[in-house]
PDB file of N, CA and C in Angstrom:
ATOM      1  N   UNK A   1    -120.175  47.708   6.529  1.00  0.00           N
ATOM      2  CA  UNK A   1    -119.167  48.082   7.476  1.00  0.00           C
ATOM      3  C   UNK A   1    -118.885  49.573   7.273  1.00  0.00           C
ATOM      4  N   UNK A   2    -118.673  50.608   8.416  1.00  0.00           N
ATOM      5  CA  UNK A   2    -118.479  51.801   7.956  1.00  0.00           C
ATOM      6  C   UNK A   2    -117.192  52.465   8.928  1.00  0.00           C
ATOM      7  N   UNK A   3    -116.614  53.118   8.202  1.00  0.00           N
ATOM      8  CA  UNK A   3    -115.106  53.665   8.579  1.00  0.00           C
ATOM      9  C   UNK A   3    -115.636  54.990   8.653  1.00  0.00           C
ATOM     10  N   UNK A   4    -114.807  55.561  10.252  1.00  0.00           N
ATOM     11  CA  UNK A   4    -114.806  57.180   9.968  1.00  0.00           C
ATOM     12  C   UNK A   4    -113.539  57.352  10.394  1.00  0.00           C
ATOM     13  N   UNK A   5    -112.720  58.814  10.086  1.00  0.00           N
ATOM     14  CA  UNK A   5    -111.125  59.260  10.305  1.00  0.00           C
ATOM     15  C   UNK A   5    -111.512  60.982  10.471  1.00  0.00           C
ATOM     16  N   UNK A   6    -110.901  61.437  11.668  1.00  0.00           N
ATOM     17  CA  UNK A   6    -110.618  63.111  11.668  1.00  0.00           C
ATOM     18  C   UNK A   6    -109.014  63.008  11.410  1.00  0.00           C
ATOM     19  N   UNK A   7    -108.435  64.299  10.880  1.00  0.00           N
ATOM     20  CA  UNK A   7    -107.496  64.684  10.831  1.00  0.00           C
ATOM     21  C   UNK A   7    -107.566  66.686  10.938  1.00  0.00           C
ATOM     22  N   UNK A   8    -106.850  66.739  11.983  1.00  0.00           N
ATOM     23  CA  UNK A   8    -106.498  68.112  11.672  1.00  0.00           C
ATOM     24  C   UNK A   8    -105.499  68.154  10.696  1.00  0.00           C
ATOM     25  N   UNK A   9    -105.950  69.593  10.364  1.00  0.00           N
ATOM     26  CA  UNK A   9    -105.718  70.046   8.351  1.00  0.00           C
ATOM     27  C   UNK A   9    -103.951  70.448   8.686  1.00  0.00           C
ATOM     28  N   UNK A  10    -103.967  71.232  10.075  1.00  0.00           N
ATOM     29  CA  UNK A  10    -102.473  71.647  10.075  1.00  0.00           C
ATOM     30  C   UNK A  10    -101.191  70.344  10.534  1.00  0.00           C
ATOM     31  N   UNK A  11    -101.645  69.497  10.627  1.00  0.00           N
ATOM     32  CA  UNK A  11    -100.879  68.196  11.041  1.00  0.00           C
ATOM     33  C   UNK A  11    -100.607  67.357   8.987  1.00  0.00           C
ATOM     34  N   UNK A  12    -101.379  67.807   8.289  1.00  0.00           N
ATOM     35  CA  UNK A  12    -101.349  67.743   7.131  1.00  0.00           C
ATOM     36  C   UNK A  12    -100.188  68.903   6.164  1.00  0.00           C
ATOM     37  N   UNK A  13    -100.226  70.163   6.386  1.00  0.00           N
ATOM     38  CA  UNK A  13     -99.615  71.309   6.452  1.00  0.00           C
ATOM     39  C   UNK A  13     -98.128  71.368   6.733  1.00  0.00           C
ATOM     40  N   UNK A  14     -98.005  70.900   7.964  1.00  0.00           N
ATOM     41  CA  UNK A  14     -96.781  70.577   8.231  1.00  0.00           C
ATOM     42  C   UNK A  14     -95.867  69.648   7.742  1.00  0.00           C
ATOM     43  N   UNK A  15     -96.634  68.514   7.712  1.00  0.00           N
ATOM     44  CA  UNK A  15     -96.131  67.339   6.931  1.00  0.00           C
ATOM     45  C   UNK A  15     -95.601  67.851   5.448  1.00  0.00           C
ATOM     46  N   UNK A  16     -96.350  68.367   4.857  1.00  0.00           N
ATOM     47  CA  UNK A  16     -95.954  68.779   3.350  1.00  0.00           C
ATOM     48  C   UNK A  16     -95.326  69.607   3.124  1.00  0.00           C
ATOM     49  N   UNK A  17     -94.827  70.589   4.042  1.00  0.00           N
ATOM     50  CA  UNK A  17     -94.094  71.625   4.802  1.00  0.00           C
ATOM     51  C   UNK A  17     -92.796  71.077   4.873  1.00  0.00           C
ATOM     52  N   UNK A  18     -92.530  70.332   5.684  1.00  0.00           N
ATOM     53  CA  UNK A  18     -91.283  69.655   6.199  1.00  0.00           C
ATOM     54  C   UNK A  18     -90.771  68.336   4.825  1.00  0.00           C
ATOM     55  N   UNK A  19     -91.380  67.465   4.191  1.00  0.00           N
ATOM     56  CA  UNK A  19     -91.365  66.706   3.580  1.00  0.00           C
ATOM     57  C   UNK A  19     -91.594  66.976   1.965  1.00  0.00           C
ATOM     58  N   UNK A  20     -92.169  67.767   1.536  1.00  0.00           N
ATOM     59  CA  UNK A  20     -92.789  68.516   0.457  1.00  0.00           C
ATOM     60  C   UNK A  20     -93.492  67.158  -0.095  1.00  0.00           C
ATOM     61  N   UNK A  21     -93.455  66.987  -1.490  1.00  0.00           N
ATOM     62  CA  UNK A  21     -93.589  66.064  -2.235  1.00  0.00           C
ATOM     63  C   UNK A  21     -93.157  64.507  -1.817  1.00  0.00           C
ATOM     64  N   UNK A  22     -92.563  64.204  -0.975  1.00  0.00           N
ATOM     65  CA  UNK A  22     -92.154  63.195  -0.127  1.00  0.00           C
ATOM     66  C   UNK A  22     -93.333  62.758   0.797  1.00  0.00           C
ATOM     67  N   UNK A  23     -93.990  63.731   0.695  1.00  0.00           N
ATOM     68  CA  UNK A  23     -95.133  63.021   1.842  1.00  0.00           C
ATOM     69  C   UNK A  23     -96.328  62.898   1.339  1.00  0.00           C
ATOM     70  N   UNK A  24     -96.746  63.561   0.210  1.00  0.00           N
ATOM     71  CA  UNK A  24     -97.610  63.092  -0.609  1.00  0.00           C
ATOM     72  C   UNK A  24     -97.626  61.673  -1.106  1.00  0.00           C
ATOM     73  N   UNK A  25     -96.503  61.167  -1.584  1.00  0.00           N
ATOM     74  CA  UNK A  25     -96.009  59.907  -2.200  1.00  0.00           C
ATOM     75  C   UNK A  25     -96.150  58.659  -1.129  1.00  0.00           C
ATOM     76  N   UNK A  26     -96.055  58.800   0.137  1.00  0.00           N
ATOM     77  CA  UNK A  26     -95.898  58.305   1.580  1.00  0.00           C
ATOM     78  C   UNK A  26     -97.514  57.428   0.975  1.00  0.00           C
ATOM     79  N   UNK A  27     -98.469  58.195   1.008  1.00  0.00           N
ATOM     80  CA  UNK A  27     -99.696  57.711   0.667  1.00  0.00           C
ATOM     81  C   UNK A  27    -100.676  57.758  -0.090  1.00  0.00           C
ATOM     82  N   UNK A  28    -100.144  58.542  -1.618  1.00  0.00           N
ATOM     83  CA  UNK A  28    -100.944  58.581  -2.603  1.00  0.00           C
ATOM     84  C   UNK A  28    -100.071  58.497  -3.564  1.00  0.00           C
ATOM     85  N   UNK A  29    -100.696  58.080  -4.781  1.00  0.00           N
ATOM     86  CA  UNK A  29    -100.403  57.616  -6.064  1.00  0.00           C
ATOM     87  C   UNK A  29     -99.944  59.113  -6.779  1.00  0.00           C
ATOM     88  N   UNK A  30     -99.371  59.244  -8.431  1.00  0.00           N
ATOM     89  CA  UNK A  30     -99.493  60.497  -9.252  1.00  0.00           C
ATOM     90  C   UNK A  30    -101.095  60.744  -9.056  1.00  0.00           C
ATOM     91  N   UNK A  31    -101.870  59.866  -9.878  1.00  0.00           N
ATOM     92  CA  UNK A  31    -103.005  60.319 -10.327  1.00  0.00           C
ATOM     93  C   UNK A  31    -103.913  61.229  -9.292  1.00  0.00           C
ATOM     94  N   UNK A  32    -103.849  60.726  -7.646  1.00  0.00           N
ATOM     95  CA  UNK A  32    -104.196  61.133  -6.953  1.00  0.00           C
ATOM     96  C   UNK A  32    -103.504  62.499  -6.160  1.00  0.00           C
ATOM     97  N   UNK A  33    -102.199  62.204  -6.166  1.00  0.00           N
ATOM     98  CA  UNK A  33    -101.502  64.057  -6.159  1.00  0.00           C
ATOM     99  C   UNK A  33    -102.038  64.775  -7.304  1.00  0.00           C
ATOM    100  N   UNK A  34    -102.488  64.537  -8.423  1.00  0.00           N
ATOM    101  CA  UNK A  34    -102.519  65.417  -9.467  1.00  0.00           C
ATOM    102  C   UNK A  34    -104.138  65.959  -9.084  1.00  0.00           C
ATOM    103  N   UNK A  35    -104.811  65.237  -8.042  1.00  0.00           N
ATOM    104  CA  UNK A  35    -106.341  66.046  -7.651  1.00  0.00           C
ATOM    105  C   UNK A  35    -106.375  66.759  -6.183  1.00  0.00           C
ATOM    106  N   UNK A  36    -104.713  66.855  -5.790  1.00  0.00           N
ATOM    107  CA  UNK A  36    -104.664  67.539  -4.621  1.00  0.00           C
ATOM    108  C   UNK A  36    -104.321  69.133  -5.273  1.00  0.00           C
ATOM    109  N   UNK A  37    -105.641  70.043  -4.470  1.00  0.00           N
ATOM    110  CA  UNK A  37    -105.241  71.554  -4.247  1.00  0.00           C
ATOM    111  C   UNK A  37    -104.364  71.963  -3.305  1.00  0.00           C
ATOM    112  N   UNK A  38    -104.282  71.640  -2.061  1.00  0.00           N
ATOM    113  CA  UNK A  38    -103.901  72.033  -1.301  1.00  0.00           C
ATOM    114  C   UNK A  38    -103.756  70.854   0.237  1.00  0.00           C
ATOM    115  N   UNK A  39    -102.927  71.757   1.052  1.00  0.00           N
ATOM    116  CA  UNK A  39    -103.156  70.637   2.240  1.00  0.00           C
ATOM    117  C   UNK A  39    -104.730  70.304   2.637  1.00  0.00           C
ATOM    118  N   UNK A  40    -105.260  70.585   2.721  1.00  0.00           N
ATOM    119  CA  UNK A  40    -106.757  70.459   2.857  1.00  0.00           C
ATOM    120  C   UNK A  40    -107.411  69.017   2.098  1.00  0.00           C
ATOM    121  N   UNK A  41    -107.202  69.178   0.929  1.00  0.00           N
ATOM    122  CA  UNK A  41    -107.265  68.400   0.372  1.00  0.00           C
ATOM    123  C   UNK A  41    -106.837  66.981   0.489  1.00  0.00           C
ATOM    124  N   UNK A  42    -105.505  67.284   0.930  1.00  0.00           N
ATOM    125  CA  UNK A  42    -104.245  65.837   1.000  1.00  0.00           C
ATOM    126  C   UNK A  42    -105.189  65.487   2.502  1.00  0.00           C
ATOM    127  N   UNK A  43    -105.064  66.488   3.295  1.00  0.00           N
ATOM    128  CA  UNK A  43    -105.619  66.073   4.903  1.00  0.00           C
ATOM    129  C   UNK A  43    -107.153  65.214   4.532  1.00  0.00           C
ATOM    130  N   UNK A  44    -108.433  65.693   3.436  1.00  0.00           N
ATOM    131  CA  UNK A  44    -109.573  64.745   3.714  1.00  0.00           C
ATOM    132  C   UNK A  44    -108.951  63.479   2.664  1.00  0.00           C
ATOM    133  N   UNK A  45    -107.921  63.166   1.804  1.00  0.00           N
ATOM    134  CA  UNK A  45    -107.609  61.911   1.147  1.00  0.00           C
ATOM    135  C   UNK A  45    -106.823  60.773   2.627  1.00  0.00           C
ATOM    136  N   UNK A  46    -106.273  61.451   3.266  1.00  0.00           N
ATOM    137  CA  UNK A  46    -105.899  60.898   3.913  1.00  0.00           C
ATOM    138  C   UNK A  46    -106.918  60.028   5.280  1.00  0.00           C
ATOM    139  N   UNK A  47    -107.841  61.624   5.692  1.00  0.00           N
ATOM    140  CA  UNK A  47    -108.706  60.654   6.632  1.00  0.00           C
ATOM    141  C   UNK A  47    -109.349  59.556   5.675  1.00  0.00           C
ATOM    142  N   UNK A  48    -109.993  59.833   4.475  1.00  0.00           N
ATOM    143  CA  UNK A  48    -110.317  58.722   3.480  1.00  0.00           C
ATOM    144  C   UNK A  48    -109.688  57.168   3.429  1.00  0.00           C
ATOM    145  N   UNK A  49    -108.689  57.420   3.443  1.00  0.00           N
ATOM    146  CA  UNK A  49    -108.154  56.066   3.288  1.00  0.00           C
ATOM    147  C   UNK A  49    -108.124  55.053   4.884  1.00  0.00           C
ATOM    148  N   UNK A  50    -107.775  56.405   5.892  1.00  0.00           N
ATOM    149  CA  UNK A  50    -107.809  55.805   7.273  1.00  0.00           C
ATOM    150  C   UNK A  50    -109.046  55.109   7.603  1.00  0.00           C
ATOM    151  N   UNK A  51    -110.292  55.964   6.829  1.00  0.00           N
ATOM    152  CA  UNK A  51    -111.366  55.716   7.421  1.00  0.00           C
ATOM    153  C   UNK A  51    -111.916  54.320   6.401  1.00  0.00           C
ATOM    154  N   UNK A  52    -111.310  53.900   5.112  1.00  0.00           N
ATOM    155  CA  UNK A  52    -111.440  52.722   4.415  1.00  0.00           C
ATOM    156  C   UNK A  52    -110.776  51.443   5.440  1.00  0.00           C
ATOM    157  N   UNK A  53    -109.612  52.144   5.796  1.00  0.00           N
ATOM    158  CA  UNK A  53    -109.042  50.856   6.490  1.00  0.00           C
ATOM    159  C   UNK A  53    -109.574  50.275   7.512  1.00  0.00           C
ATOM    160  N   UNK A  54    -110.376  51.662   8.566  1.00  0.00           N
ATOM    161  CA  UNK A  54    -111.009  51.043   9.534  1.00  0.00           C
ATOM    162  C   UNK A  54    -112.352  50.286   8.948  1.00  0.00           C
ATOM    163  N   UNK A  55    -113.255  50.774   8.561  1.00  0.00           N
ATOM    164  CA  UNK A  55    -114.176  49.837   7.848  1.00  0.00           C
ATOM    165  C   UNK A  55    -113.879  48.582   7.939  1.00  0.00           C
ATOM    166  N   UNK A  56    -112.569  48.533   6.841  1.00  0.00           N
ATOM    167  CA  UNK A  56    -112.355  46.725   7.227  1.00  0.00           C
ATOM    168  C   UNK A  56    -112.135  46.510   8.283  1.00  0.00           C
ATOM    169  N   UNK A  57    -111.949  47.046   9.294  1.00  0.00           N
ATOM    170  CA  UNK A  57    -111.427  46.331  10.351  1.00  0.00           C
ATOM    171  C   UNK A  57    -110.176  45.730  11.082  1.00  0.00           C
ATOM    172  N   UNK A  58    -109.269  46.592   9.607  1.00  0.00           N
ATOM    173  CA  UNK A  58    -107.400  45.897   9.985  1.00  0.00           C
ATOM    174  C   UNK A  58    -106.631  47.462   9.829  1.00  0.00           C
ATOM    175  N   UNK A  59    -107.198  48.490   9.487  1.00  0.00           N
ATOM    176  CA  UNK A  59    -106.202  49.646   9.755  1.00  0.00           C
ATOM    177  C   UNK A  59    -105.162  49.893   8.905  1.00  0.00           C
ATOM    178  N   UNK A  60    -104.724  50.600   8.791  1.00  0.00           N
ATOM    179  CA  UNK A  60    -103.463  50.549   7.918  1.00  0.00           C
ATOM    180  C   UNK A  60    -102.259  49.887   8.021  1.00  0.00           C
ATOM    181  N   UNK A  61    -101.897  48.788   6.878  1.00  0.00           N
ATOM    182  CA  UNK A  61    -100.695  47.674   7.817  1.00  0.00           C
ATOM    183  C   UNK A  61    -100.427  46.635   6.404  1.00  0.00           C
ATOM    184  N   UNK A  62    -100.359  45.786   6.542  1.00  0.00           N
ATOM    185  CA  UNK A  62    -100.100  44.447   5.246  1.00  0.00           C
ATOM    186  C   UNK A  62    -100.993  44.177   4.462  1.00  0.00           C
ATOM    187  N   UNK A  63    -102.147  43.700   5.938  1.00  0.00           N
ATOM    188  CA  UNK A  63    -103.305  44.248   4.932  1.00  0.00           C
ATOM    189  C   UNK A  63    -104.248  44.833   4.282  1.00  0.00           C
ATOM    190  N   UNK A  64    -103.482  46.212   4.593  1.00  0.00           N
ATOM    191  CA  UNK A  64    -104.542  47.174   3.628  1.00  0.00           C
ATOM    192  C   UNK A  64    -103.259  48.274   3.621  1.00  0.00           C
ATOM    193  N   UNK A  65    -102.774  47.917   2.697  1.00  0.00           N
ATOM    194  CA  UNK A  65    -101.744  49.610   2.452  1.00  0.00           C
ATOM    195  C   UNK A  65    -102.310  50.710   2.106  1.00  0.00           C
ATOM    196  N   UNK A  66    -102.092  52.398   2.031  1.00  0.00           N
ATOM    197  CA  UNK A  66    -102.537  53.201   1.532  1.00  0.00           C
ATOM    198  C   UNK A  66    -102.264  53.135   0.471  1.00  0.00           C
ATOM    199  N   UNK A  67    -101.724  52.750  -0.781  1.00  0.00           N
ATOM    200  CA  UNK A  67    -101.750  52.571  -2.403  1.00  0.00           C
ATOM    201  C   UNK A  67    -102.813  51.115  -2.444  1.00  0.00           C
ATOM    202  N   UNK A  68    -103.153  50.654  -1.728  1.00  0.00           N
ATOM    203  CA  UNK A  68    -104.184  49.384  -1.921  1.00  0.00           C
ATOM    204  C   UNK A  68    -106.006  50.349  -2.212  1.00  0.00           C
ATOM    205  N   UNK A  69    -105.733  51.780  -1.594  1.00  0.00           N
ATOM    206  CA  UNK A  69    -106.625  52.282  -1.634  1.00  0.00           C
ATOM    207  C   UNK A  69    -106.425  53.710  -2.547  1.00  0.00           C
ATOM    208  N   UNK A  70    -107.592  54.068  -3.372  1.00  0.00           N
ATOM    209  CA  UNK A  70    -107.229  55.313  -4.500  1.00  0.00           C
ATOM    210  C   UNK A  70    -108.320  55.600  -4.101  1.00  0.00           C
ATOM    211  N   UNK A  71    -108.112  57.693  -4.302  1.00  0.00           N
ATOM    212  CA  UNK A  71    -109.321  57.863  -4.111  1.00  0.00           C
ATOM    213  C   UNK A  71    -109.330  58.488  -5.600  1.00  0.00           C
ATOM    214  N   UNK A  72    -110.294  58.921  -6.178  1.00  0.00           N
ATOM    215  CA  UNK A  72    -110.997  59.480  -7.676  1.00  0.00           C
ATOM    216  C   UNK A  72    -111.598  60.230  -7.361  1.00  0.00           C
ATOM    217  N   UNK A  73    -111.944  60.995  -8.327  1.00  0.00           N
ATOM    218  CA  UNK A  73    -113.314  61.911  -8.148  1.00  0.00           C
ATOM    219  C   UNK A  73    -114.201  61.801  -9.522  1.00  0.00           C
ATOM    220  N   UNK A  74    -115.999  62.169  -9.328  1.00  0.00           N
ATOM    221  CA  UNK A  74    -116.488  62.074 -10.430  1.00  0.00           C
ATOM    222  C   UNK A  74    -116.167  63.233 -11.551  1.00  0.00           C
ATOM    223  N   UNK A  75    -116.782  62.956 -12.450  1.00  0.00           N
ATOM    224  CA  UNK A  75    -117.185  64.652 -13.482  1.00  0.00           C
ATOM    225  C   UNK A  75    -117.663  65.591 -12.533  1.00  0.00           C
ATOM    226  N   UNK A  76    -118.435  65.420 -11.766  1.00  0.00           N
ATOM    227  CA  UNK A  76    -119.111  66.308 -10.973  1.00  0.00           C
ATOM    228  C   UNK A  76    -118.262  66.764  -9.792  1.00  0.00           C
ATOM    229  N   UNK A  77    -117.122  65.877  -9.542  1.00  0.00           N
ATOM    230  CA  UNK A  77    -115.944  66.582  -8.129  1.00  0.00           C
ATOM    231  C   UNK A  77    -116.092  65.749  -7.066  1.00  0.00           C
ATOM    232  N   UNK A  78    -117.149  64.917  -7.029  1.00  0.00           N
ATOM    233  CA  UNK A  78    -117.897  64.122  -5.988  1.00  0.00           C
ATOM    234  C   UNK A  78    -116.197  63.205  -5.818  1.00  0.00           C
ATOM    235  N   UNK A  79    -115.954  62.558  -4.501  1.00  0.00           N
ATOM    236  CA  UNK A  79    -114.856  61.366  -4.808  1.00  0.00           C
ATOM    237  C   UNK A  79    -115.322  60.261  -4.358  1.00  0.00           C
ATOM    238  N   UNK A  80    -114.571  59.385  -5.014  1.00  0.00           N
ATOM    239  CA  UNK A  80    -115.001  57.565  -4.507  1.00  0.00           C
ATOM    240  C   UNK A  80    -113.825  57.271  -4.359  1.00  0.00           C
ATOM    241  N   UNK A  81    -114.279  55.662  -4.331  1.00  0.00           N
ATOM    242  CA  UNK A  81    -112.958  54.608  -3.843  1.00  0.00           C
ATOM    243  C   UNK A  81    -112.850  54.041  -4.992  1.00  0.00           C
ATOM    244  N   UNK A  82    -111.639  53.349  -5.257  1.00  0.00           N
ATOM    245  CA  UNK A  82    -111.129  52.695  -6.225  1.00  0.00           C
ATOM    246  C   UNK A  82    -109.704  51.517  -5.265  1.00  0.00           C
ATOM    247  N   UNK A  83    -110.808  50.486  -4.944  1.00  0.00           N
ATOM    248  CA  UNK A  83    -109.732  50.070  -4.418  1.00  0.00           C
ATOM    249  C   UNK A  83    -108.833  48.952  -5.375  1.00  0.00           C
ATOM    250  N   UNK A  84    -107.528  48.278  -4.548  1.00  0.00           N
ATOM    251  CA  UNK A  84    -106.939  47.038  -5.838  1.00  0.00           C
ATOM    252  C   UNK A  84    -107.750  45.985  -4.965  1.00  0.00           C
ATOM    253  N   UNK A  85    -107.561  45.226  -6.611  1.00  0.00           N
ATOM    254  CA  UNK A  85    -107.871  44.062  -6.873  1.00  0.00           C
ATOM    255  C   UNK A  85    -107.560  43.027  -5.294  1.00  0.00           C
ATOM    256  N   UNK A  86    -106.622  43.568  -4.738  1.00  0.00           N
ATOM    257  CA  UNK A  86    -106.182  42.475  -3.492  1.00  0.00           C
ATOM    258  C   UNK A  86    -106.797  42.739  -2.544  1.00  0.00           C
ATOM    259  N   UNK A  87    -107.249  43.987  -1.585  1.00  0.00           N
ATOM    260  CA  UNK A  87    -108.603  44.465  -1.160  1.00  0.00           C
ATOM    261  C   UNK A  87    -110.027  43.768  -1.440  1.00  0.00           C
ATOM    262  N   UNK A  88    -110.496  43.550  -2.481  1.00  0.00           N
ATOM    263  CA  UNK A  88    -112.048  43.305  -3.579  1.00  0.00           C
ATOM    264  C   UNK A  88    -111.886  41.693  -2.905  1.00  0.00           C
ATOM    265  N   UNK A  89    -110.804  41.129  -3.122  1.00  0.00           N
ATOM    266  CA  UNK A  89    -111.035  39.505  -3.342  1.00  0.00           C
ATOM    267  C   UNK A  89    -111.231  39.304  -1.782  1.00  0.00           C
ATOM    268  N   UNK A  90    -109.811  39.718  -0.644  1.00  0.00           N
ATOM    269  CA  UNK A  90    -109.313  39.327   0.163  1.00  0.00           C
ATOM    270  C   UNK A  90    -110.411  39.540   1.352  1.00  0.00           C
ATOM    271  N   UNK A  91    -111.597  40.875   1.092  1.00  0.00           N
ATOM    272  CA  UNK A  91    -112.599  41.503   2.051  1.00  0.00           C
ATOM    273  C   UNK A  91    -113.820  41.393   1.458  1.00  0.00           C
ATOM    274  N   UNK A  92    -113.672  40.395   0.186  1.00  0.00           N
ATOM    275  CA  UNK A  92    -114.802  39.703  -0.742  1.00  0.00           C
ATOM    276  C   UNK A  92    -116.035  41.373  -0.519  1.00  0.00           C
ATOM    277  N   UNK A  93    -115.641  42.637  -1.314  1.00  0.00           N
ATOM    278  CA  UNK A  93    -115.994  43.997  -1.250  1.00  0.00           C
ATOM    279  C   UNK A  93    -117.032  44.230  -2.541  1.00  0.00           C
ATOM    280  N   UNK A  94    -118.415  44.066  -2.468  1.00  0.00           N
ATOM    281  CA  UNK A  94    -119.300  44.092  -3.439  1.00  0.00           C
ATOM    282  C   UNK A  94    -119.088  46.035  -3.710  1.00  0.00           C
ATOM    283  N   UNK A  95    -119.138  46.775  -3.194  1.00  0.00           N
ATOM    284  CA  UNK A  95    -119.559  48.142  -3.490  1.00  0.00           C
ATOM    285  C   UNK A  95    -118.941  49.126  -1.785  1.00  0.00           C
ATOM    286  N   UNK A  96    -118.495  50.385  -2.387  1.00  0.00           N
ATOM    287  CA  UNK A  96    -118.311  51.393  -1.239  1.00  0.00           C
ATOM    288  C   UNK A  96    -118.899  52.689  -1.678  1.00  0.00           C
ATOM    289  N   UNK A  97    -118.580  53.488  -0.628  1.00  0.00           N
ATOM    290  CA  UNK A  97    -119.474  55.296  -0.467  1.00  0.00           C
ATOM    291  C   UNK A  97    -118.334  55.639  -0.066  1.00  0.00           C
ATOM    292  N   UNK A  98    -118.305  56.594   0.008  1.00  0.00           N
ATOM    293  CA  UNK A  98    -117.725  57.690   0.812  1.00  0.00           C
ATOM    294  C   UNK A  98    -117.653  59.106   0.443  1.00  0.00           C
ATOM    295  N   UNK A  99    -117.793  59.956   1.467  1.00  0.00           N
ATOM    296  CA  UNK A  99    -117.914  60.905   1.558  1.00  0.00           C
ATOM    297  C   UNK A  99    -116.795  61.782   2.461  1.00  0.00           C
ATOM    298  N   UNK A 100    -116.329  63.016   2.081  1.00  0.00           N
ATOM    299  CA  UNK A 100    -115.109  63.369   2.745  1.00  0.00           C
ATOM    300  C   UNK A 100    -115.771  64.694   3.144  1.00  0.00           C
ATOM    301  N   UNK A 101    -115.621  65.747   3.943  1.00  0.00           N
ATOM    302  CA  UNK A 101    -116.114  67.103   4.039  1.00  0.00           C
ATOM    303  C   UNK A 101    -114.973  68.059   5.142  1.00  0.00           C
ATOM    304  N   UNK A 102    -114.968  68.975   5.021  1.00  0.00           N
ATOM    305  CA  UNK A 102    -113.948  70.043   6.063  1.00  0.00           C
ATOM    306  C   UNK A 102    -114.841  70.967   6.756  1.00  0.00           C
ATOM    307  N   UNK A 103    -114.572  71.173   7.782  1.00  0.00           N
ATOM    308  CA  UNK A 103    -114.798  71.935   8.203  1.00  0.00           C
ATOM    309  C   UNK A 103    -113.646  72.852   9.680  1.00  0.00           C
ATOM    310  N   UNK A 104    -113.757  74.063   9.543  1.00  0.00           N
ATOM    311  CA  UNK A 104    -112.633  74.351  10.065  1.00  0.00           C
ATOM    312  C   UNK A 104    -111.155  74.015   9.954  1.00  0.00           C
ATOM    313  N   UNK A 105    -110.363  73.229  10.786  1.00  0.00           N
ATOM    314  CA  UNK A 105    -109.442  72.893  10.830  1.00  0.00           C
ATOM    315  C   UNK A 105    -109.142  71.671  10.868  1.00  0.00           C
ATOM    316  N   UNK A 106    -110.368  71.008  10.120  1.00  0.00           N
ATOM    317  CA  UNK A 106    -110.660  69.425  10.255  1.00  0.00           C
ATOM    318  C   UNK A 106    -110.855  69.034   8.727  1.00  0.00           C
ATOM    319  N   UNK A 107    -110.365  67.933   8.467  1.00  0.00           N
ATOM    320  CA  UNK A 107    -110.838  66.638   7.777  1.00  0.00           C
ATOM    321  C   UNK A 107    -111.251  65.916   8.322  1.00  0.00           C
ATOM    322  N   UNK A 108    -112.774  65.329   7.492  1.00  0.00           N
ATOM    323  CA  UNK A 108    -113.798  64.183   8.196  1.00  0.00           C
ATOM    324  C   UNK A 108    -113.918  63.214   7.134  1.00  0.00           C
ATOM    325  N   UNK A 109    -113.368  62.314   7.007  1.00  0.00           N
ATOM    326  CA  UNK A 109    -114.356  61.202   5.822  1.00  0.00           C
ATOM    327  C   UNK A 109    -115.172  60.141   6.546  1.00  0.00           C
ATOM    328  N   UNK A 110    -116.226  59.467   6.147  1.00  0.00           N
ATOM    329  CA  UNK A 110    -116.982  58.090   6.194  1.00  0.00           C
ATOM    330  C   UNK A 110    -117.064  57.810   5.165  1.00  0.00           C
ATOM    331  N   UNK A 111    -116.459  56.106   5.307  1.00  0.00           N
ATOM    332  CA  UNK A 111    -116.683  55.176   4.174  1.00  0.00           C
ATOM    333  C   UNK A 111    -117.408  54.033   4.707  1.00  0.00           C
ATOM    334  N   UNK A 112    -118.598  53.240   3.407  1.00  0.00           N
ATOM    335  CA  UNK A 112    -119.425  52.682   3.945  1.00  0.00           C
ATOM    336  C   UNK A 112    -119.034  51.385   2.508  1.00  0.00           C
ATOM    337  N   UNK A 113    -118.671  50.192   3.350  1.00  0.00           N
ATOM    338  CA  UNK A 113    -118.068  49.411   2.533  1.00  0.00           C
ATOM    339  C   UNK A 113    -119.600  48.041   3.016  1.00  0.00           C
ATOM    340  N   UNK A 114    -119.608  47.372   1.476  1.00  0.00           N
ATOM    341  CA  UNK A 114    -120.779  46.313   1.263  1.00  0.00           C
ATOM    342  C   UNK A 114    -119.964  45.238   0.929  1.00  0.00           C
ATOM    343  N   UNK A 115    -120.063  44.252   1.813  1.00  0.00           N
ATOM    344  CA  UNK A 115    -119.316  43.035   1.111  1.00  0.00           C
ATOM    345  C   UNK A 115    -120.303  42.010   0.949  1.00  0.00           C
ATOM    346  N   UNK A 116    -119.908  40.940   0.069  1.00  0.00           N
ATOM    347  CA  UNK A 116    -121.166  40.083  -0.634  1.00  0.00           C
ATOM    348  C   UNK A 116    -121.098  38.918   0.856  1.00  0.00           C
ATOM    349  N   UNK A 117    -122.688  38.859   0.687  1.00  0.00           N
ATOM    350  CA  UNK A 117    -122.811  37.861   1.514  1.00  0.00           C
ATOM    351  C   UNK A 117    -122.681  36.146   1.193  1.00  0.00           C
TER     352      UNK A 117
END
């Protein structure tokens, strides 16, 4: 199943602007504010998670919150998914990808979710 999400970067900007630290929290964890540089950053975590939710197929809602979904990054900077345990069972989720990239005034992620047959 594969999820994609745009977000413009200044709709991200603003948000953190107007809200500061309040809107980070809205949809990410510490661990995951602590790998945000900048709005840029927060803007491709965010299409990330949008674009996990669509994958499944239910969007962001009961069942699939944005703390149901973490993103990480490797040693190398690369990021993945780390989803919970209630996600894995409930969308029976063998393995995911994803990839996030900017360009311009955009955040792009695709996530490519494998569930066991």
């Amino acid at each position: 199943m594969i999820g994609i999400d745009l977000i413009k970067t200044s709709r991200m900007q603003q948000m953190m602007e107007h809200f500061g630290q309040k809107a980070l929290k809205r949809f990410l964890n510490e661990e995951e504010i602590a790998l945000v540089k900048n709005y840029k950053t927060a803007a491709g975590f965010w299409a990330a998670k949008e674009a996990t939710s669509k994958a499944l197929g239910v969007g962001i809602g009961a069942e699939c919150s944005f703390l149901d979904i973490e993103i990480a990054k490797t040693k190398k900077g690369a990021p993945y998914l780390k989803l919970s345990k209630k996600l894995i069972e409930n969308f029976n989720i063998q393995d995911s990808s994803l990839s996030i990239t900017h360009d311009g005034e955009y955040a792009i992620a695709v996530v490519a979710i494998q569930l066991n047959s």
